[in-house]
Protein backbone atom coordinates (compact mmCIF):
# COMPACT_ATOMS: atom_id res chain seq x y z
CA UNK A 1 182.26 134.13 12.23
CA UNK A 2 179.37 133.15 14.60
CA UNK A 3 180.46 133.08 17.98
CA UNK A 4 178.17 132.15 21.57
CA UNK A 5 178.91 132.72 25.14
CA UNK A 6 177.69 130.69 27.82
CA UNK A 7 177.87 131.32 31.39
CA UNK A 8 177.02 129.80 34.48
CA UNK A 9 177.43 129.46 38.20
CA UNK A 10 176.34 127.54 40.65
CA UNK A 11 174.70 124.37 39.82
CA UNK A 12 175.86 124.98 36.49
CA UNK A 13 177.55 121.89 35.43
CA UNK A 14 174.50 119.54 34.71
CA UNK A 15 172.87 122.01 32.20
CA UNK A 16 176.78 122.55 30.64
CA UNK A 17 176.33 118.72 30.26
CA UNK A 18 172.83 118.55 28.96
CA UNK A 19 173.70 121.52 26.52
CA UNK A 20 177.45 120.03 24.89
CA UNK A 21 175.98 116.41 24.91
CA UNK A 22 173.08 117.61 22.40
CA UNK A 23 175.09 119.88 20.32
CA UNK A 24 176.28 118.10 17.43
CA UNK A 25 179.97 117.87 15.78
CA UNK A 26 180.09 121.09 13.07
CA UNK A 27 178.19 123.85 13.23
CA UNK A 28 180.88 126.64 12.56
CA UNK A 29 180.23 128.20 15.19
CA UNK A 30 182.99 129.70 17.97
CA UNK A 31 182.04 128.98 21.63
CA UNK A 32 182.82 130.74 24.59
CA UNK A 33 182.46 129.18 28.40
CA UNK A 34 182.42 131.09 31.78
CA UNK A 35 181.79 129.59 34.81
CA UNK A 36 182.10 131.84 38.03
CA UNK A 37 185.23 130.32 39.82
CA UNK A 38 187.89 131.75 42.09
CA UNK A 39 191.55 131.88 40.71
CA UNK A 40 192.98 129.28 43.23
CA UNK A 41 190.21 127.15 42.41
CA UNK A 42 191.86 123.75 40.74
CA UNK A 43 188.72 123.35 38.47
CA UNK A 44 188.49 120.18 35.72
CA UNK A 45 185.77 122.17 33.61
CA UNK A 46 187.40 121.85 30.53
CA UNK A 47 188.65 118.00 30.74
CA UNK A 48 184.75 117.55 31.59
CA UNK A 49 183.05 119.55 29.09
CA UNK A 50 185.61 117.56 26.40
CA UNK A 51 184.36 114.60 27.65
CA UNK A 52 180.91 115.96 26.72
CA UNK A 53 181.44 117.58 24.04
CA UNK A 54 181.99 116.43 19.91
CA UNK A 55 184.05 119.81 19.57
CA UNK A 56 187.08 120.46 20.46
CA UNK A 57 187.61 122.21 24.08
CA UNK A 58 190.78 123.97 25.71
CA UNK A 59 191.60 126.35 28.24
CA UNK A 60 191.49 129.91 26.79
CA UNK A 61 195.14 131.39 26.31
CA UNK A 62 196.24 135.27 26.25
CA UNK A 63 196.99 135.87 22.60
CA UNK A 64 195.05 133.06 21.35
CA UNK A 65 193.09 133.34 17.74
CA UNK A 66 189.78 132.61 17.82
CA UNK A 67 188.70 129.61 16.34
CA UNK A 68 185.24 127.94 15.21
CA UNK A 69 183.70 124.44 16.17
CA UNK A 70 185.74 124.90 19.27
CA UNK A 71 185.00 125.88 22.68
CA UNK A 72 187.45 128.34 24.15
CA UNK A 73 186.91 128.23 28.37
CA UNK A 74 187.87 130.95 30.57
CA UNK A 75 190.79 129.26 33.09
CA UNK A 76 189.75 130.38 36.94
CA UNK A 77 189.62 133.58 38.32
CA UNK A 78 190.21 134.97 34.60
CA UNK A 79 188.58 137.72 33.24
CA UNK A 80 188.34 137.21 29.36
CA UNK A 81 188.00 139.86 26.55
CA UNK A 82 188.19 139.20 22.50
CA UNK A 83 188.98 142.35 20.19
CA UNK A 84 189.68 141.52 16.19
CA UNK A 85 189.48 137.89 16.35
CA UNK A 86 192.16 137.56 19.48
CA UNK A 87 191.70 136.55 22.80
CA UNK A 88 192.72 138.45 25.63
CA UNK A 89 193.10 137.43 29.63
CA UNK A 90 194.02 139.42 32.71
CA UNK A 91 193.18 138.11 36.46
CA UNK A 92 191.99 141.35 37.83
CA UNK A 93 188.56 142.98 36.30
CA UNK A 94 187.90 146.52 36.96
CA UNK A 95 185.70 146.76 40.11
CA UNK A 96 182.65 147.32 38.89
CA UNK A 97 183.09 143.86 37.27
CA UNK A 98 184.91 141.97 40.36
CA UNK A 99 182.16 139.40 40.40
CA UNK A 100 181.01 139.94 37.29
CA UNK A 101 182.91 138.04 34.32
CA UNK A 102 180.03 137.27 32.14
CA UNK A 103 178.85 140.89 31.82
CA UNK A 104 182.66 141.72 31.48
CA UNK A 105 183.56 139.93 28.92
CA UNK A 106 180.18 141.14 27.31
CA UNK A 107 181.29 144.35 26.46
CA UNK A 108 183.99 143.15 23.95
CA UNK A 109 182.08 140.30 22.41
CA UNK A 110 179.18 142.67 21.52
CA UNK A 111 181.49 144.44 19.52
CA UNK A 112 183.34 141.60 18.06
CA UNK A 113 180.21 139.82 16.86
CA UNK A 114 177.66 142.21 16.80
CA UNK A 115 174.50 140.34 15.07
CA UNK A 116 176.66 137.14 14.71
CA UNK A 117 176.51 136.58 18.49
CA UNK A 118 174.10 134.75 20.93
CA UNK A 119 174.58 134.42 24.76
CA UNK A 120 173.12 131.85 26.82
CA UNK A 121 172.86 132.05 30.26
CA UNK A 122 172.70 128.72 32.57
CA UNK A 123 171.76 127.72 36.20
CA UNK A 124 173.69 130.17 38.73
CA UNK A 125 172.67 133.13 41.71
CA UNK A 126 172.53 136.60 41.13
CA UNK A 127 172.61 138.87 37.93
CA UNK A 128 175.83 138.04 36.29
CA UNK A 129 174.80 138.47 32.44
CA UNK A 130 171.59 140.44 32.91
CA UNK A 131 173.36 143.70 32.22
CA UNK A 132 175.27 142.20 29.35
CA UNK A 133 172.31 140.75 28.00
CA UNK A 134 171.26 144.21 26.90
CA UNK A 135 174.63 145.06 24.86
CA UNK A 136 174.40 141.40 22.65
CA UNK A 137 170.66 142.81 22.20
CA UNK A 138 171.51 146.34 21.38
CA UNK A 139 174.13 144.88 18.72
CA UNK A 140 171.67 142.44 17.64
CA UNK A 141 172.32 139.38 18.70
CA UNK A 142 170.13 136.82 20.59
CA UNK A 143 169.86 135.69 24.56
CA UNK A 144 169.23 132.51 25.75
CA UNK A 145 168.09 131.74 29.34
CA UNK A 146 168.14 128.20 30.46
CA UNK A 147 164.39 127.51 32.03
CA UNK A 148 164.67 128.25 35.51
CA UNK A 149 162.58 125.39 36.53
CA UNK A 150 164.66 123.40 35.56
CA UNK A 151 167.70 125.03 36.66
CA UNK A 152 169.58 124.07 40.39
CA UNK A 153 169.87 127.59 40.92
CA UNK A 154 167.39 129.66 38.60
CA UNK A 155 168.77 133.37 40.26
CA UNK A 156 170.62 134.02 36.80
CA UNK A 157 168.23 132.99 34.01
CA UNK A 158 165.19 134.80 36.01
CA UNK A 159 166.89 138.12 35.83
CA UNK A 160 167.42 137.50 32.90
CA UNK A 161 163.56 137.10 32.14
CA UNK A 162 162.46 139.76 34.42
CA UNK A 163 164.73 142.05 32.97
CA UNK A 164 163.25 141.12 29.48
CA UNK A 165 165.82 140.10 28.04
CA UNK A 166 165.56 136.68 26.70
CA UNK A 167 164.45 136.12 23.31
CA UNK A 168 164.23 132.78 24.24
CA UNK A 169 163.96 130.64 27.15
CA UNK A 170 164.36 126.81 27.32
CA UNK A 171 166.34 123.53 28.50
CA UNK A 172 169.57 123.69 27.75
CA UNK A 173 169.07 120.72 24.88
CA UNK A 174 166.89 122.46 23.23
CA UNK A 175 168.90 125.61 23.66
CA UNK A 176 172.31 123.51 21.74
CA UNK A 177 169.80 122.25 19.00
CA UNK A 178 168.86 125.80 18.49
CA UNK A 179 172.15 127.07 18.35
CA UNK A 180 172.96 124.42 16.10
CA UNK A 181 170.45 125.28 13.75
CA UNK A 182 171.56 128.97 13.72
CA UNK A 183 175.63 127.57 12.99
CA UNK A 184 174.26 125.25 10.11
CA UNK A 185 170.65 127.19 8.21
CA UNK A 186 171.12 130.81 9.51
CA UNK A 187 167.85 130.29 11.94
CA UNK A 188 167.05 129.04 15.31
CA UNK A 189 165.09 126.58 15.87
CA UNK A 190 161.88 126.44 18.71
CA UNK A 191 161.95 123.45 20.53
CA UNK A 192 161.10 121.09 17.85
CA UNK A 193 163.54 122.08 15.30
CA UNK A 194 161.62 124.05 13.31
CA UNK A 195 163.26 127.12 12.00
CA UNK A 196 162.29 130.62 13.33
CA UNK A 197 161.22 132.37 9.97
CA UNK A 198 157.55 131.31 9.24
CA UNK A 199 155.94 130.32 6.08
CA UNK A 200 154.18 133.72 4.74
CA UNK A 201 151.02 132.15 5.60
CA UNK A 202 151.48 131.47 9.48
CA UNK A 203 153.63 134.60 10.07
CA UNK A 204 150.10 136.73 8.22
CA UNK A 205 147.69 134.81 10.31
CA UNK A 206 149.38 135.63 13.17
CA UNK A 207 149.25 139.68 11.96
CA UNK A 208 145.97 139.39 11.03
CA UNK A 209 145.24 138.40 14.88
CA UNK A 210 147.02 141.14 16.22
CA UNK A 211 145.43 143.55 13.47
CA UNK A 212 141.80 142.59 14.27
CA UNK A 213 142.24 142.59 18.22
CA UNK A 214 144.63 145.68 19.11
CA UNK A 215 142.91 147.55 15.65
CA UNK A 216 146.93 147.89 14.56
CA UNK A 217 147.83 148.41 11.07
CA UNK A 218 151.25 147.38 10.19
CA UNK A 219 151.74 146.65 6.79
CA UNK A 220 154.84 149.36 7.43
CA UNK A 221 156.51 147.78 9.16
CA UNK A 222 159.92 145.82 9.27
CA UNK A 223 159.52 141.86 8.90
CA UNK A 224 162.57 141.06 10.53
CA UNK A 225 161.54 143.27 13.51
CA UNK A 226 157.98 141.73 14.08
CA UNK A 227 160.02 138.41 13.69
CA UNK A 228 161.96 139.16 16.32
CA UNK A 229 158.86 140.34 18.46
CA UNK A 230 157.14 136.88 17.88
CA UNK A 231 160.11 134.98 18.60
CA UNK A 232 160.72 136.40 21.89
CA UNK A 233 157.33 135.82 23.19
CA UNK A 234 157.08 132.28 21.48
CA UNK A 235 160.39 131.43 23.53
CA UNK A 236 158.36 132.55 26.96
CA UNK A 237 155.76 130.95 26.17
CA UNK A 238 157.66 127.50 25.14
CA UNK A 239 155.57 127.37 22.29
CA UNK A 240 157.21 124.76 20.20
CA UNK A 241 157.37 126.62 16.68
CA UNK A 242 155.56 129.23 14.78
CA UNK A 243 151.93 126.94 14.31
CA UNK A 244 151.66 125.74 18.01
CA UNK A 245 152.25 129.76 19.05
CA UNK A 246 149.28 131.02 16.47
CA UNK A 247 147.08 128.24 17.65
CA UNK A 248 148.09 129.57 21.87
CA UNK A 249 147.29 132.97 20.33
CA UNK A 250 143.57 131.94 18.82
CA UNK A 251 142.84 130.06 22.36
CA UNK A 252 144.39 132.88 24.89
CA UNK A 253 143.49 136.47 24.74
CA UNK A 254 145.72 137.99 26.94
CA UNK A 255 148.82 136.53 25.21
CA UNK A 256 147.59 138.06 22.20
CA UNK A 257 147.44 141.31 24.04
CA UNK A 258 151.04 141.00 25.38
CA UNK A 259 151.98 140.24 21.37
CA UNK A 260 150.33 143.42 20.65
CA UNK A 261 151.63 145.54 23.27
CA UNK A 262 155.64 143.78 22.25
CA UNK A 263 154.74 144.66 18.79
CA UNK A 264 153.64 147.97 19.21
CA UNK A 265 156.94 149.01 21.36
CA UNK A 266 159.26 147.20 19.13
CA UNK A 267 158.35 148.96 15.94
CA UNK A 268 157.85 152.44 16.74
CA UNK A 269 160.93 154.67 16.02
CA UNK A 270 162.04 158.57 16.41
CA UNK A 271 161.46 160.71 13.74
CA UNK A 272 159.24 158.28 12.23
CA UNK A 273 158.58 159.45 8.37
CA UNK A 274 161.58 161.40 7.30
CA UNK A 275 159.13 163.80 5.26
CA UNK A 276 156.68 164.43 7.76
CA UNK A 277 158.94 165.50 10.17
CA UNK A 278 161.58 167.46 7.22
CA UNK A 279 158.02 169.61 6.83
CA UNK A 280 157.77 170.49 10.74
CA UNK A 281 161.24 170.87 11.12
CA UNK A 282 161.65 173.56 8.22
CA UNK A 283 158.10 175.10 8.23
CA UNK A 284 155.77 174.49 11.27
CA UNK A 285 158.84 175.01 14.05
CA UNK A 286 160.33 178.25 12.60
CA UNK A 287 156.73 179.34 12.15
CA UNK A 288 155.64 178.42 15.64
CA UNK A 289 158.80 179.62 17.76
CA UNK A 290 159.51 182.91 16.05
CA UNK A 291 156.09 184.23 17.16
CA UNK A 292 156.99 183.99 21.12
CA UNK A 293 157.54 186.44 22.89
CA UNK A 294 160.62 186.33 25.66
CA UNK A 295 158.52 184.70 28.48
CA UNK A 296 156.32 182.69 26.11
CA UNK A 297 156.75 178.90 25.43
CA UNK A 298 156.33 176.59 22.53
CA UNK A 299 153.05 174.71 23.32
CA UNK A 300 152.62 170.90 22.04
CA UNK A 301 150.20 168.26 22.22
CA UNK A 302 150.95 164.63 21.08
CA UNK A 303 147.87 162.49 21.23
CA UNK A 304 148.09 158.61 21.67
CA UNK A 305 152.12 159.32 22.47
CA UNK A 306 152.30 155.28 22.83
CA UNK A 307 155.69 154.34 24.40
CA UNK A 308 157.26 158.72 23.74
CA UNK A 309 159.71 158.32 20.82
CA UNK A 310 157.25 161.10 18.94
CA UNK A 311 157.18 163.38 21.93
CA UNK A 312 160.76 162.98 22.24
CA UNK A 313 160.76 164.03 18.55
CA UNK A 314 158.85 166.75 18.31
CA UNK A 315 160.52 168.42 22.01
CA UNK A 316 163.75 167.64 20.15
CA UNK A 317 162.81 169.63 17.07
CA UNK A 318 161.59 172.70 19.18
CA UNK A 319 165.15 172.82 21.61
CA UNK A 320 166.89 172.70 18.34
CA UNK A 321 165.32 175.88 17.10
CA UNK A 322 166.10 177.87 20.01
CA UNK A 323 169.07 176.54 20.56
CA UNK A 324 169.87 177.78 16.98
CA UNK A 325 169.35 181.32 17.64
CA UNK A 326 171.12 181.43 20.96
CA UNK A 327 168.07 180.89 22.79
CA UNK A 328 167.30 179.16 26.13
CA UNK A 329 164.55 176.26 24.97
CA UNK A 330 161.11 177.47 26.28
CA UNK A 331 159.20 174.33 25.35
CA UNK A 332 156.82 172.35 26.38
CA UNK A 333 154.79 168.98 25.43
CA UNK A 334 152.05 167.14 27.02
CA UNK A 335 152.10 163.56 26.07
CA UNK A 336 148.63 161.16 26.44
CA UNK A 337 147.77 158.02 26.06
CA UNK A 338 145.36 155.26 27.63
CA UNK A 339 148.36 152.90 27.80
CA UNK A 340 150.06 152.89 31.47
CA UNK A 341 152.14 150.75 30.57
CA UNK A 342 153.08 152.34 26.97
CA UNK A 343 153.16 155.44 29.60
CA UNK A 344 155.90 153.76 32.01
CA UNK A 345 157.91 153.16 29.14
CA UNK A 346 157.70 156.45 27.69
CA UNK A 347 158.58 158.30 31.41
CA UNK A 348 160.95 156.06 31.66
CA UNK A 349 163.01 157.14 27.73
CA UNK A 350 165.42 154.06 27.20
CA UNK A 351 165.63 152.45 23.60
CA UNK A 352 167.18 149.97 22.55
CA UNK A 353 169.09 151.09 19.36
CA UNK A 354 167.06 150.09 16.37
CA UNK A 355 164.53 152.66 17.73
CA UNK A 356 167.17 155.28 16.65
CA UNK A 357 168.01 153.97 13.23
CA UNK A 358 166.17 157.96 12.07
CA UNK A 359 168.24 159.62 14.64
CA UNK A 360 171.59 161.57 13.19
CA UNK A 361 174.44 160.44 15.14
CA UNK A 362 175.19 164.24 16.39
CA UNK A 363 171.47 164.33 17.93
CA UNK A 364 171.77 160.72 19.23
CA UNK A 365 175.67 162.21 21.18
CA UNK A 366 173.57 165.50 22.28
CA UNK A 367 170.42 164.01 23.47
CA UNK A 368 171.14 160.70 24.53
CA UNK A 369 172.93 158.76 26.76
CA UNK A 370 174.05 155.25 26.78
CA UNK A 371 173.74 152.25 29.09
CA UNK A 372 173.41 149.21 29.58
CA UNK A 373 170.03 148.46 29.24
CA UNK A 374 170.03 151.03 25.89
CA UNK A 375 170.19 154.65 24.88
CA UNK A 376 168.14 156.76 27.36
CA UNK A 377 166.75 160.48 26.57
CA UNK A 378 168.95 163.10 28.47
CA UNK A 379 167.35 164.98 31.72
CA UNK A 380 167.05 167.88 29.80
CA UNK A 381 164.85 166.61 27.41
CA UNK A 382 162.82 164.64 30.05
CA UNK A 383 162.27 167.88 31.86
CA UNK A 384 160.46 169.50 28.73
CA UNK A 385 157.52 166.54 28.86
CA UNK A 386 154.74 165.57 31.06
CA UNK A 387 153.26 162.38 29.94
CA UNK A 388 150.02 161.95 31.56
CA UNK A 389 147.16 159.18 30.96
CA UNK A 390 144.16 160.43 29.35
CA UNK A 391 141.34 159.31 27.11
CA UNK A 392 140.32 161.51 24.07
CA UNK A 393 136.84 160.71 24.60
CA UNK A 394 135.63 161.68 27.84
CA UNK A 395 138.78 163.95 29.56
CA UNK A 396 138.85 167.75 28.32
CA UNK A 397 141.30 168.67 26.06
CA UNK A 398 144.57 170.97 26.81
CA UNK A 399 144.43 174.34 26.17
CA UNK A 400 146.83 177.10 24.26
CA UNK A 401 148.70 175.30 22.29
CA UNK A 402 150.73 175.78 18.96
CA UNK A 403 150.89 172.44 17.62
CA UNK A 404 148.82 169.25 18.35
CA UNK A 405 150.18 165.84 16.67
CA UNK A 406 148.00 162.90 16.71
CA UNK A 407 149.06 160.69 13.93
CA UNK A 408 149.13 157.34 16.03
CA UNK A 409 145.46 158.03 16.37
CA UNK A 410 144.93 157.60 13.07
CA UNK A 411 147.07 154.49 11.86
């Protein structure tokens, strides 16, 4: 089942009304409303978003089933959960979540719906929904933020955006006939109903741009991922579908650069090439640690290091063999790369979790941690890097070292 969440706050109920008067009868899909009110609040939400809506609306109950081409409403002051298809209510959220119900309820509906979910967030102040933007992402669904210009209070959808997390950001009419679309062909629409998966044609033009202006080659890599890449900059960009955004991309530069750069973080993983790294893991690390002496450390060098997963990789690799023979880790990587940005990212070591799709589950429990915003690289595996800017061509090179990796250089 395909379920959505929208929230909202203040100023919220025009864009409810603009959203559930352009969202057609049937679309199978379940919907979910929260609206930040107080629990002695005598609210008429639902009676008014019935009168807007073609579906069918109610108050949410505790014990209700979930059910589609219906919109289930959190009552006032309720804090709303879903687990196996059942609804769940309680008027007292944990603390951390006292003001908070969107990201709240979050937690559970990432779960619930994984893929099958979207989240939309509407006019309102503060950040309620930016942190649960990130779980609906890591699970792999899709975020909506309603344009803040045309919001009466844009504080929620802009943290959304700054936070970057929208995929998509638009009016709420076009955000219901893009839901819509999803419910009914599997595939949002961009603005002018036009589905999000490209004829082969457009989506190849638009990697032959990136190809010939960032010099990327990435004929490896997963459609649906550079999909989802193009999709999220088309949305904040309002480019109305897939031809109007390659046409924006031919005319302006520096979009095409921020494509690049998306592309490039999106599709780089750890542990990239099982084989590769099976051959350092069993040959070159044994090889390279058993030689040190008790004071010495393992010495590595990873050229063009991009946004870190392959630093992270190769200091992970290195701690494991110590580690295996009862030994403190003595390691240490230097990481370069022109990027500062790819840099800030890489300092910084959160992923979101397709980035860990090579990653064994016992590695991801030992040397990761998650959060809201995705699955960051413990401190103790920070601790063993220094990522530093530096260009290949006219800054020396580092010294002593046992193993230098520099495949990125050469895609």
């Amino acid at each position: 089942m395909k379920a959505t969440l929208i929230g909202g706050s203040a100023g919220s109920l025009p864009a409810f009304q603009e959203f559930f008067e352009s969202l057609p009868a049937r679309c199978g899909i379940s919907f979910f409303v929260i609206q930040h009110l107080s629990q002695n609040h005598s609210s008429q939400l639902a009676s008014l978003l019935s009168s807007w809506s073609a579906l069918s609306v109610d108050w949410a109950k505790d014990g209700e089933r979930v059910r589609s081409d219906h919109v289930h409403v959190a009552p006032p002051g309720h804090f709303m959960t879903v687990k196996d298809g059942i609804i769940g209510l309680d008027v007292q959220g944990p603390e951390p979540f006292r003001h908070r119900p969107i990201d709240f309820f979050c937690q559970t509906f990432a779960g619930e719906f994984a893929a099958d979910g979207t989240l939309v967030i509407l006019s309102g102040t503060g950040s309620d929904g930016t942190m649960g933007s990130g779980l609906i992402r890591q699970a792999g669904g899709k975020v909506f933020a309603q344009e803040p210009e045309s919001a009466q209070f844009g504080g929620m959808p802009l943290n959304l955006i700054r936070a970057g997390s929208a995929d998509f950001r638009m009016r709420p009419a076009e955000i219901a006939q893009s839901i819509h679309s999803w419910g009914n062909v599997g595939s949002f629409s961009i603005g002018n109903g036009e589905p999000d998966h490209p004829a082969d044609e457009v989506f190849g033009n638009i990697i032959d741009l990136v190809r010939m202006h960032a010099g990327m080659d990435m004929s490896g890599y997963k459609p649906n991922t550079l999909r989802r890449r193009i999709e999220r900059r088309m949305g904040l960009m309002h480019a109305h579908g897939y031809r109007e955004y390659l046409q924006l991309l031919r005319q302006d530069r520096t979009e095409l650069s921020r494509l690049a750069e998306d592309l490039l973080i999106g599709v780089t993983s750890f542990f990239r090439d099982a084989e590769a790294f099976r051959i350092v893991e069993q040959e070159v690390v044994p090889e390279i640690c058993s030689r040190k002496t008790e004071n010495e450390f393992a010495r590595a060098w990873v050229a063009g290091c991009s946004t870190g997963e392959e630093a992270y990789s190769i200091a992970i690799l290195l701690m494991e063999w110590f580690e295996s023979k009862g030994m403190a880790p003595r390691v240490q990587v230097f990481a370069t790369d022109v990027d500062d940005s790819a840099l800030k990212v890489a300092r910084e070591g959160v992923y979101e979790k397709e980035v860990l799709e090579n990653v064994p589950q016992g590695m991801i429990q030992k040397y990761f941690e998650e959060g809201s915003n995705g699955f960051r690289v413990r401190k103790a595996v920070r601790e063993k890097i220094v990522f530093a800017s530096h260009n290949l061509i006219s800054d020396p090179p580092f010294s002593r070292l046992d193993l230098v990796v520099c495949r990125n250089l050469l895609i």
